[in-house]
Structures are given as C-alpha cells and as structure tokens.
N, C-alpha and C. Protein backbone atom coordinates (compact mmCIF):
# COMPACT_ATOMS: atom_id res chain seq x y z
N UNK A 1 12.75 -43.29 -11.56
CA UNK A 1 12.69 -43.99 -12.84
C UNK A 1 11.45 -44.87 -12.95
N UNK A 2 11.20 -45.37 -12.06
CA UNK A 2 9.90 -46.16 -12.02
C UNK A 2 8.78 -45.34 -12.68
N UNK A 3 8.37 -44.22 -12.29
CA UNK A 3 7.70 -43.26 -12.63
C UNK A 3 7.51 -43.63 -14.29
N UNK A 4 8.69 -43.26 -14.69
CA UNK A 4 8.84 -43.35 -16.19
C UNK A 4 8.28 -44.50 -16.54
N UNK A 5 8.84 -45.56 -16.08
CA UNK A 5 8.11 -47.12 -16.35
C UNK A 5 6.84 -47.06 -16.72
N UNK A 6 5.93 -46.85 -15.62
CA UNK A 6 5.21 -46.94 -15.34
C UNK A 6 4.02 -45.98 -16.36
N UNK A 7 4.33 -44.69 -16.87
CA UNK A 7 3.98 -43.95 -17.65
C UNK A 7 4.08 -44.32 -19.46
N UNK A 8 5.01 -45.19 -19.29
CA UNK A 8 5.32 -45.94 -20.68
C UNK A 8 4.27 -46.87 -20.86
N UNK A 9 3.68 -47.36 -19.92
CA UNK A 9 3.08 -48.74 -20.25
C UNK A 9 1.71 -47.90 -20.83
N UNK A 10 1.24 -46.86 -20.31
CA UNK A 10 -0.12 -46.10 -20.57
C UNK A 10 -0.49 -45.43 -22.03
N UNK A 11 -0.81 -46.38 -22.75
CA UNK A 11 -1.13 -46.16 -24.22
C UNK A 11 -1.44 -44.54 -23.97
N UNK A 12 -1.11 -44.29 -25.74
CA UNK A 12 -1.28 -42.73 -25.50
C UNK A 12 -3.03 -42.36 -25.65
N UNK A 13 -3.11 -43.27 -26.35
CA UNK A 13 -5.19 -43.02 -26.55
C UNK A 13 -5.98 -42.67 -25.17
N UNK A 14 -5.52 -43.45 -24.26
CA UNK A 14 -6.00 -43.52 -22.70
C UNK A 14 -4.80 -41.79 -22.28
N UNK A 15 -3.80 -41.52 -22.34
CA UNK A 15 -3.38 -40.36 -21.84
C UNK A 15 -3.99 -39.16 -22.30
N UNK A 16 -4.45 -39.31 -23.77
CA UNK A 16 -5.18 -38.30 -24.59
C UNK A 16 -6.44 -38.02 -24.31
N UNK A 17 -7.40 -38.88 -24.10
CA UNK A 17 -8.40 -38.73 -23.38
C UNK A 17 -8.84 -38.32 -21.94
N UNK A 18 -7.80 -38.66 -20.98
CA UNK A 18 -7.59 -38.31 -19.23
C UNK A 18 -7.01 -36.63 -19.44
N UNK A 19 -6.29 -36.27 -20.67
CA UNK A 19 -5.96 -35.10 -20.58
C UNK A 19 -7.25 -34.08 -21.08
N UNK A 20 -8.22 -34.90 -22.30
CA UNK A 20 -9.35 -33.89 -22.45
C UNK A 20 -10.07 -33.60 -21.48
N UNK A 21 -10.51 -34.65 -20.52
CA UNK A 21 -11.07 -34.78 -19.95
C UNK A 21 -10.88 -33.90 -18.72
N UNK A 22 -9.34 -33.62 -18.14
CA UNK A 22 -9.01 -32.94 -17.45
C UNK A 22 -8.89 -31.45 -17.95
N UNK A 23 -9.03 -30.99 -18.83
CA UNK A 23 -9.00 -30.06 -19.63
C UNK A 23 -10.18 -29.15 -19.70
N UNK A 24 -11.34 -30.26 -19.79
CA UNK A 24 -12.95 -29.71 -19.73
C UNK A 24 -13.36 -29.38 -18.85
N UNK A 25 -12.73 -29.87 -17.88
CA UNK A 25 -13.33 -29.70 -16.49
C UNK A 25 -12.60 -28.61 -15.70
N UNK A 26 -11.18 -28.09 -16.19
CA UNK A 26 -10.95 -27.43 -15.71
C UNK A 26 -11.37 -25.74 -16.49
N UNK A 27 -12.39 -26.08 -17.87
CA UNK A 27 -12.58 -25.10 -18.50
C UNK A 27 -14.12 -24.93 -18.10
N UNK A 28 -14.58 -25.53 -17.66
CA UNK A 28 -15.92 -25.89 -16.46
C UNK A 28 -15.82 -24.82 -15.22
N UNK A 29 -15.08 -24.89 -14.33
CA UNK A 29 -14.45 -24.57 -13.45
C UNK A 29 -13.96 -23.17 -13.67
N UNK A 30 -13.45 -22.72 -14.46
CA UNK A 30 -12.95 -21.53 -14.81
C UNK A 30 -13.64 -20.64 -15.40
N UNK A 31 -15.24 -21.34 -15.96
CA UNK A 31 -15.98 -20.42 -16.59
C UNK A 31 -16.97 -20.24 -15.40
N UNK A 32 -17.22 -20.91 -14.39
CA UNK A 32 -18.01 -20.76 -13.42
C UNK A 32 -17.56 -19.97 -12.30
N UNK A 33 -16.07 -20.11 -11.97
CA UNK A 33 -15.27 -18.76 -11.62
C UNK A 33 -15.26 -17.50 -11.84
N UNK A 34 -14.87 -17.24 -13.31
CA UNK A 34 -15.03 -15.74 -14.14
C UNK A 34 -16.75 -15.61 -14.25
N UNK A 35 -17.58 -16.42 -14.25
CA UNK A 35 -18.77 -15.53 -14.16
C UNK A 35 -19.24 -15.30 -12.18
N UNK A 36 -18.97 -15.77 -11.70
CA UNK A 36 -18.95 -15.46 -10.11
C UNK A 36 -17.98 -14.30 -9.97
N UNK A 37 -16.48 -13.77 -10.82
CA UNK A 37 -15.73 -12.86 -10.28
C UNK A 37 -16.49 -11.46 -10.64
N UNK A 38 -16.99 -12.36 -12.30
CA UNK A 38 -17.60 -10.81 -13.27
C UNK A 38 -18.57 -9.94 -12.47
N UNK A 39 -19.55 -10.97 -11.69
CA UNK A 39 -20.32 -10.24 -10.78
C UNK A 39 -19.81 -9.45 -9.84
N UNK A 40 -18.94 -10.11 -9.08
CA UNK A 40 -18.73 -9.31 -7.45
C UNK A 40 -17.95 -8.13 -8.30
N UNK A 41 -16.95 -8.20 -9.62
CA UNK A 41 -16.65 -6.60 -10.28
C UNK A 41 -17.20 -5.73 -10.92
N UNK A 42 -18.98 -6.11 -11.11
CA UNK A 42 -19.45 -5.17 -11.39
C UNK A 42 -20.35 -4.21 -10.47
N UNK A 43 -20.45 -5.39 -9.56
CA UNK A 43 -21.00 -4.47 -7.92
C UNK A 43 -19.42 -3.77 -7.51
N UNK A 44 -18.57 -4.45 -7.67
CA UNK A 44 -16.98 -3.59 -6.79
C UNK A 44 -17.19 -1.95 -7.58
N UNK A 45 -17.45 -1.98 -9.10
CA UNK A 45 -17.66 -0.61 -9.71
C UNK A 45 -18.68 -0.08 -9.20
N UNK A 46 -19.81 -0.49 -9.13
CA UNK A 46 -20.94 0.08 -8.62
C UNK A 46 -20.25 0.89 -7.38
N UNK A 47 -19.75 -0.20 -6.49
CA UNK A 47 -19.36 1.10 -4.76
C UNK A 47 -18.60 1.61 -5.53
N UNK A 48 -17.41 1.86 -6.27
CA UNK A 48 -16.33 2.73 -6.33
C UNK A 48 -17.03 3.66 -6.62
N UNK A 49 -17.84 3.85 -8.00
CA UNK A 49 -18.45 5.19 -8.76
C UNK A 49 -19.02 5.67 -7.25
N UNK A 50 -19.73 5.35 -6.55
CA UNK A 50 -20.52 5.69 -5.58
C UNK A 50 -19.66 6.67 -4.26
N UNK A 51 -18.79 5.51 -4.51
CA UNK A 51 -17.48 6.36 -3.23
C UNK A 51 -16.83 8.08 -3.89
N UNK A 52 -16.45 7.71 -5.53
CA UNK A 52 -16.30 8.69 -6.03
C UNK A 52 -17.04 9.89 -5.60
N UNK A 53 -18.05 9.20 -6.51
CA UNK A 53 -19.14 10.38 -6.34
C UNK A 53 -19.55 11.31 -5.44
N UNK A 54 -19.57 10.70 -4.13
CA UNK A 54 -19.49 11.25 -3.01
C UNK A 54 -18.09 11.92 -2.37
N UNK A 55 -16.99 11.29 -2.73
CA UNK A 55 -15.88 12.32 -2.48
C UNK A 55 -15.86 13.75 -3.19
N UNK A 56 -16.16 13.91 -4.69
CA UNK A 56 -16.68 14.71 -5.04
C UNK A 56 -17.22 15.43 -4.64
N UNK A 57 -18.63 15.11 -4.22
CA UNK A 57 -19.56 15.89 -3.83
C UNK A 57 -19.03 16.67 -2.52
N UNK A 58 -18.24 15.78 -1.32
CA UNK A 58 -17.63 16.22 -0.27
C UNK A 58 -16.66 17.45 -0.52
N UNK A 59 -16.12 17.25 -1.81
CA UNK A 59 -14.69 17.69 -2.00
C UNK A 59 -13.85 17.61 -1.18
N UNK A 60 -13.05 16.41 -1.32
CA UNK A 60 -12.58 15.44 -0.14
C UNK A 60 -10.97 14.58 -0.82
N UNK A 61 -10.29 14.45 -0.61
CA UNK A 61 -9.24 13.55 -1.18
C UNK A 61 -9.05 12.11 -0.82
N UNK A 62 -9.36 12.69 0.80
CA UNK A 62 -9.29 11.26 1.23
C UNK A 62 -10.00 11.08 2.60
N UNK A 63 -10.71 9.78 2.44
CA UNK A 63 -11.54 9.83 3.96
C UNK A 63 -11.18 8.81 5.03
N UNK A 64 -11.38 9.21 6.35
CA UNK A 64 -10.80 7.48 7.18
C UNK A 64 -11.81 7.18 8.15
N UNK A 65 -12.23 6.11 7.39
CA UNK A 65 -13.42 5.54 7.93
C UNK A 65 -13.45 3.86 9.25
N UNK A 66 -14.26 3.53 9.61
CA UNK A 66 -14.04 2.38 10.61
C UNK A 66 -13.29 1.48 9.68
N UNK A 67 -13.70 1.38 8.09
CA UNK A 67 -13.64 0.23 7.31
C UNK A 67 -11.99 0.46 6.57
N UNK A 68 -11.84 1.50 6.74
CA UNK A 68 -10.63 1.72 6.00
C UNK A 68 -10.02 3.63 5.26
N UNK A 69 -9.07 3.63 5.06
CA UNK A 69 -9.35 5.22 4.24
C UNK A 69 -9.17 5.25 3.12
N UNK A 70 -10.23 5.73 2.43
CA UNK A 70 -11.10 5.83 1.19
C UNK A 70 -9.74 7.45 0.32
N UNK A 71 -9.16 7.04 -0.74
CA UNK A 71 -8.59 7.73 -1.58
C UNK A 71 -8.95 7.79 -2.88
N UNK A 72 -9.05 8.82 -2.73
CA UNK A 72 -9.57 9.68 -4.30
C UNK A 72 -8.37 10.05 -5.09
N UNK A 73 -8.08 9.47 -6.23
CA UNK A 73 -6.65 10.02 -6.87
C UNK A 73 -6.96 10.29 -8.57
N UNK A 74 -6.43 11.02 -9.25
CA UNK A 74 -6.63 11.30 -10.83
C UNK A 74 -5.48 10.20 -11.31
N UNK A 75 -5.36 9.66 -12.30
CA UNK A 75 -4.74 8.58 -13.17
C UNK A 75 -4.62 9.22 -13.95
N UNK A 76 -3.91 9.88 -14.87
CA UNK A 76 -3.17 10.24 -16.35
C UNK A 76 -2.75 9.24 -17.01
N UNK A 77 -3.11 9.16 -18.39
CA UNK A 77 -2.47 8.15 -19.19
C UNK A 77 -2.42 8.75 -20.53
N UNK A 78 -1.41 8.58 -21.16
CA UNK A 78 -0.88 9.06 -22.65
C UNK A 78 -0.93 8.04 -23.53
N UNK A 79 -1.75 8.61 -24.82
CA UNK A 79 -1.86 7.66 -25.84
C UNK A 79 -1.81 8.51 -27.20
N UNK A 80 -1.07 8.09 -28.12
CA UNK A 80 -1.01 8.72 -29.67
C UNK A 80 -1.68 7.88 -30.48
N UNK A 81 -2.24 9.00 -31.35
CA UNK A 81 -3.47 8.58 -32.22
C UNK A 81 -2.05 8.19 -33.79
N UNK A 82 -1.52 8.94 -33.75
CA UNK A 82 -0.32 9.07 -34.95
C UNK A 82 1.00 8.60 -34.40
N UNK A 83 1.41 7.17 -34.56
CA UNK A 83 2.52 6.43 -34.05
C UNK A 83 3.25 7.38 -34.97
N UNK A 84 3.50 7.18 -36.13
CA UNK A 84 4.84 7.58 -36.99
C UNK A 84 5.12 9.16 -36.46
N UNK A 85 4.36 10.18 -36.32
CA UNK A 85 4.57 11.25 -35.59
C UNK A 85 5.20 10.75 -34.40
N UNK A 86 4.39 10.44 -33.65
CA UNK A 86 5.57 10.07 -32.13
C UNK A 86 6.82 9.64 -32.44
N UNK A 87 6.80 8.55 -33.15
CA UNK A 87 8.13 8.12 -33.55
C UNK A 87 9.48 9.03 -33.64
N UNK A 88 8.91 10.34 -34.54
CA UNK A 88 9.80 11.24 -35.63
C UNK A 88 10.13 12.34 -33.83
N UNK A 89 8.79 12.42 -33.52
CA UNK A 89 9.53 13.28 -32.22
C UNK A 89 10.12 12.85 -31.17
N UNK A 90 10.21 10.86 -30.91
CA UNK A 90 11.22 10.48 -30.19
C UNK A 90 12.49 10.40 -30.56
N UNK A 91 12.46 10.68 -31.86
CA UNK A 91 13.82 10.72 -32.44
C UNK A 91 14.55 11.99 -32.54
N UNK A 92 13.82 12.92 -32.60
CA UNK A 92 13.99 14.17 -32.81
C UNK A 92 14.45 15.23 -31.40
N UNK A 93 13.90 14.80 -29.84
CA UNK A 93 14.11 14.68 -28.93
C UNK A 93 14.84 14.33 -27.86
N UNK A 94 15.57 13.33 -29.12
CA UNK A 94 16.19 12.21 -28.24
C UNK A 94 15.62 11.54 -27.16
N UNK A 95 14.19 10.85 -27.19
CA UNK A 95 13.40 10.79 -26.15
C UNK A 95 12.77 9.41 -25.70
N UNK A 96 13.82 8.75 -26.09
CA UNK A 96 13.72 7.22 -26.19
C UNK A 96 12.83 6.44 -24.69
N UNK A 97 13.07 7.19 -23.73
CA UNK A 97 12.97 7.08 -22.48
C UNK A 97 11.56 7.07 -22.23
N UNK A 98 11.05 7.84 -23.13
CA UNK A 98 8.95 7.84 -23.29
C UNK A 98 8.56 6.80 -23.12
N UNK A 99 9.30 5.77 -23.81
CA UNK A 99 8.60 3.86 -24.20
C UNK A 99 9.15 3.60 -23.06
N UNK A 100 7.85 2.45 -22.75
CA UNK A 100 8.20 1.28 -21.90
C UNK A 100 8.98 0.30 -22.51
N UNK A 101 9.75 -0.05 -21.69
CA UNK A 101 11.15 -1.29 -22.38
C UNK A 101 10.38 -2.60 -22.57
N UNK A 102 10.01 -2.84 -23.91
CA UNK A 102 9.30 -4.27 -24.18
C UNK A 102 9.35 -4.98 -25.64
N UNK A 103 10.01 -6.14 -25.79
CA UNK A 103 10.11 -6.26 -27.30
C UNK A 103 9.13 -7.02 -27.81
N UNK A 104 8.72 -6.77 -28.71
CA UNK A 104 7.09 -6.99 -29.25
C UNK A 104 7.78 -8.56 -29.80
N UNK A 105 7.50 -9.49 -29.32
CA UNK A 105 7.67 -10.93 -29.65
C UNK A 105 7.69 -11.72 -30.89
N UNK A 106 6.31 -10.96 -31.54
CA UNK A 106 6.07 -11.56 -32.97
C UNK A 106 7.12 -11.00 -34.00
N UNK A 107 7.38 -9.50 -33.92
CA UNK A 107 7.79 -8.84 -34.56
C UNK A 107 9.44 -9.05 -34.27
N UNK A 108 9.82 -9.61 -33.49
CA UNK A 108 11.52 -9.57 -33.23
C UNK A 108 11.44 -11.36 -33.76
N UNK A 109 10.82 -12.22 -33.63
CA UNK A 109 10.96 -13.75 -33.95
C UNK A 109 11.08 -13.53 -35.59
N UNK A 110 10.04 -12.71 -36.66
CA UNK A 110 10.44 -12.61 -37.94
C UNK A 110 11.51 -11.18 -37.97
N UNK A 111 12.12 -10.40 -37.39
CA UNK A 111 12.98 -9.89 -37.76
C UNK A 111 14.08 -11.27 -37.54
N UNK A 112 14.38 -12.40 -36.45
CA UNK A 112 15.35 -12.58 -36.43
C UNK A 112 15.36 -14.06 -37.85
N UNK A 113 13.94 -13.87 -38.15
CA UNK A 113 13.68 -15.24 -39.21
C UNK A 113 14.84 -14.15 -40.69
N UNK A 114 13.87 -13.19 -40.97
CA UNK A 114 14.40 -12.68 -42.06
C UNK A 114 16.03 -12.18 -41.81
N UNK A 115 16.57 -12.03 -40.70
CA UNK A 115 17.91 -11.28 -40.62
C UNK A 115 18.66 -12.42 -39.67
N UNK A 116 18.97 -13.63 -39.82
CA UNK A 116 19.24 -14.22 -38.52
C UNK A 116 20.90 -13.62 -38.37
N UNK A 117 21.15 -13.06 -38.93
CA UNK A 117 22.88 -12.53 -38.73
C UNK A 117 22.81 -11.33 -37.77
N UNK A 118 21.81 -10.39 -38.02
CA UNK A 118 21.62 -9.92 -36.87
C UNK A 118 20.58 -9.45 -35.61
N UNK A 119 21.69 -10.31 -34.90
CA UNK A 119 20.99 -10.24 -33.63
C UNK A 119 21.54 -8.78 -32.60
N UNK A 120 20.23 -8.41 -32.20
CA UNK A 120 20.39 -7.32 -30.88
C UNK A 120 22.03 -7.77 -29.84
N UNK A 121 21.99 -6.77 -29.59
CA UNK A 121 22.98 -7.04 -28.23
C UNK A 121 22.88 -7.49 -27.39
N UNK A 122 22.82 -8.02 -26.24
CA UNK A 122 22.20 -8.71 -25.07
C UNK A 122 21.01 -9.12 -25.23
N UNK A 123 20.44 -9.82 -26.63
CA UNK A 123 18.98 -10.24 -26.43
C UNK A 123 19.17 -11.74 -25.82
N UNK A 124 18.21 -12.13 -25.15
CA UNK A 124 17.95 -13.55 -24.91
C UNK A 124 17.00 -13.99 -25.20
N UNK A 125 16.78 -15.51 -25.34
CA UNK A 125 15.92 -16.07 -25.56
C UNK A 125 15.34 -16.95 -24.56
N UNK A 126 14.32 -17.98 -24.95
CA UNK A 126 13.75 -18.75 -23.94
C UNK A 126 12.87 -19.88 -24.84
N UNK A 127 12.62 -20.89 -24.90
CA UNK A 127 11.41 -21.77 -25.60
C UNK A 127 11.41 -22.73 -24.69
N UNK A 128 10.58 -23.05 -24.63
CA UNK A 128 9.59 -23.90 -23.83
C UNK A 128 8.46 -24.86 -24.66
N UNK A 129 8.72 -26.15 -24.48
CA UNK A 129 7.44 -27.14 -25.11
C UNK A 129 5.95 -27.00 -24.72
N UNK A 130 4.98 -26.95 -25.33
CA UNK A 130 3.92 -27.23 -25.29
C UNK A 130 3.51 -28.04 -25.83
N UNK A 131 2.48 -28.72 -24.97
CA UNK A 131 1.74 -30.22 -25.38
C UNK A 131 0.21 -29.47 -25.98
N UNK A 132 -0.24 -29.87 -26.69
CA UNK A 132 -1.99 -29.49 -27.02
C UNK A 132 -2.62 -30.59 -27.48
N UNK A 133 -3.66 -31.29 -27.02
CA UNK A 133 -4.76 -32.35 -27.41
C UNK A 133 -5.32 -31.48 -27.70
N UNK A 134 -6.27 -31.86 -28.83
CA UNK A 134 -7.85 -31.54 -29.48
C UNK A 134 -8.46 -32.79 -29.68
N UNK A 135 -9.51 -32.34 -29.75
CA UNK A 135 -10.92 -33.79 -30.22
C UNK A 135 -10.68 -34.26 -31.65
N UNK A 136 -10.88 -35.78 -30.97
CA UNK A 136 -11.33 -36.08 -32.52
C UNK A 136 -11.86 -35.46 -33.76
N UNK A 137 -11.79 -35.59 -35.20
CA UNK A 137 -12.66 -34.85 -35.27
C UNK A 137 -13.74 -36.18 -36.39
C-alpha cells in the first residue's frame, strides 16, 4: 500500500512527462535495433539464396556439413484471387476445414455492436486497459 501512497503524491504532469520520456527512448532503442537486425537479414538472405543455389546446382536435398546440415525444402502456399468463389466452394464441399480457425476482431466487435443478442457459442472475450500519452500540442 505504501507503493500506492507514494505514487499519489506524484503529480500527473511529472508522470506524463517520465512516461514520454521513457517512451522515446525506448523508440530510440528499437529503431537502432531493427536497423542492426535489417542488416544481419539481408546478409542471412544473401547466404540462404547462395546455399540454395548451390544445392541446386548439386542436386542435393540435404547436406551435413562441420557447421550444421543444410536442408533444401519446397514451401507450398494457397491463396485465392476470388474470395466469394472460394467461399461458394467451401460451402458447396462442405469444406470448412480449408480455413484457419481465426475470428477477424474488427469484424466480430461490430457484428456484436449491430446484433448484441446474438452472440456465437462459446465465444469469449477479453479487454484490457491501455494507457497512451502524446505531446503537447
């Protein structure tokens, strides 16, 4: 409880400011980070294409080297240019199972604004406070 005390006495002008302040610096910090990571990931692509390339050229799947063994694998990924088509053939299919299980956030907060009577079956919720300072202006 002291804690609390003690946090009461600290005008909010002085908390508002220790928080920009901590704020800048940690947006300081984070931009000097992501441009140090951006680098070492555009050399990390540089070796990969390179490793590729050369597995390729080997015609090779996979190699085992002092440093480690080097795997060559294909990635498939599916994407529709025509949602409402997909739609009509997940329905048509019965093929619900295609989608990844994820409820689009924005879009279920105004379904439940415009319909609040109904709600999904087992949906849950969650909210959480956020604080945000900005500058003067």
């Amino acid at each position: 409880m002291a804690q609390d005390d003690e946090d009461a006495s600290v005008p909010m002008d002085k908390l508002a400011r220790v928080y920009r302040k901590m704020s800048a610096r940690i947006q300081e910090l984070t931009a000097e980070y992501e441009s140090q990571v951006e680098v070492l990931k555009a050399q990390r692509e540089a070796v990969r294409i390179a490793l590729k390339d050369r597995m390729l050229e080997l015609g090779v799947k996979s190699v085992n080297t002092a440093s480690g063994t080097v795997i060559l694998s294909v990635k498939q990924r599916y994407i529709t240019q025509d949602w409402d088509s997909f739609r009509r053939f997940i329905v048509e299919h019965d093929a619900v199972d295609l989608l990844e299980q994820r409820i689009s956030q924005t879009n279920m907060a105004t379904f439940l604004k415009e319909n609040p009577d109904a709600v999904p079956p087992g949906l849950n919720s969650s909210s959480e406070y956020s604080v945000i300072v900005r500058r003067p202006k």
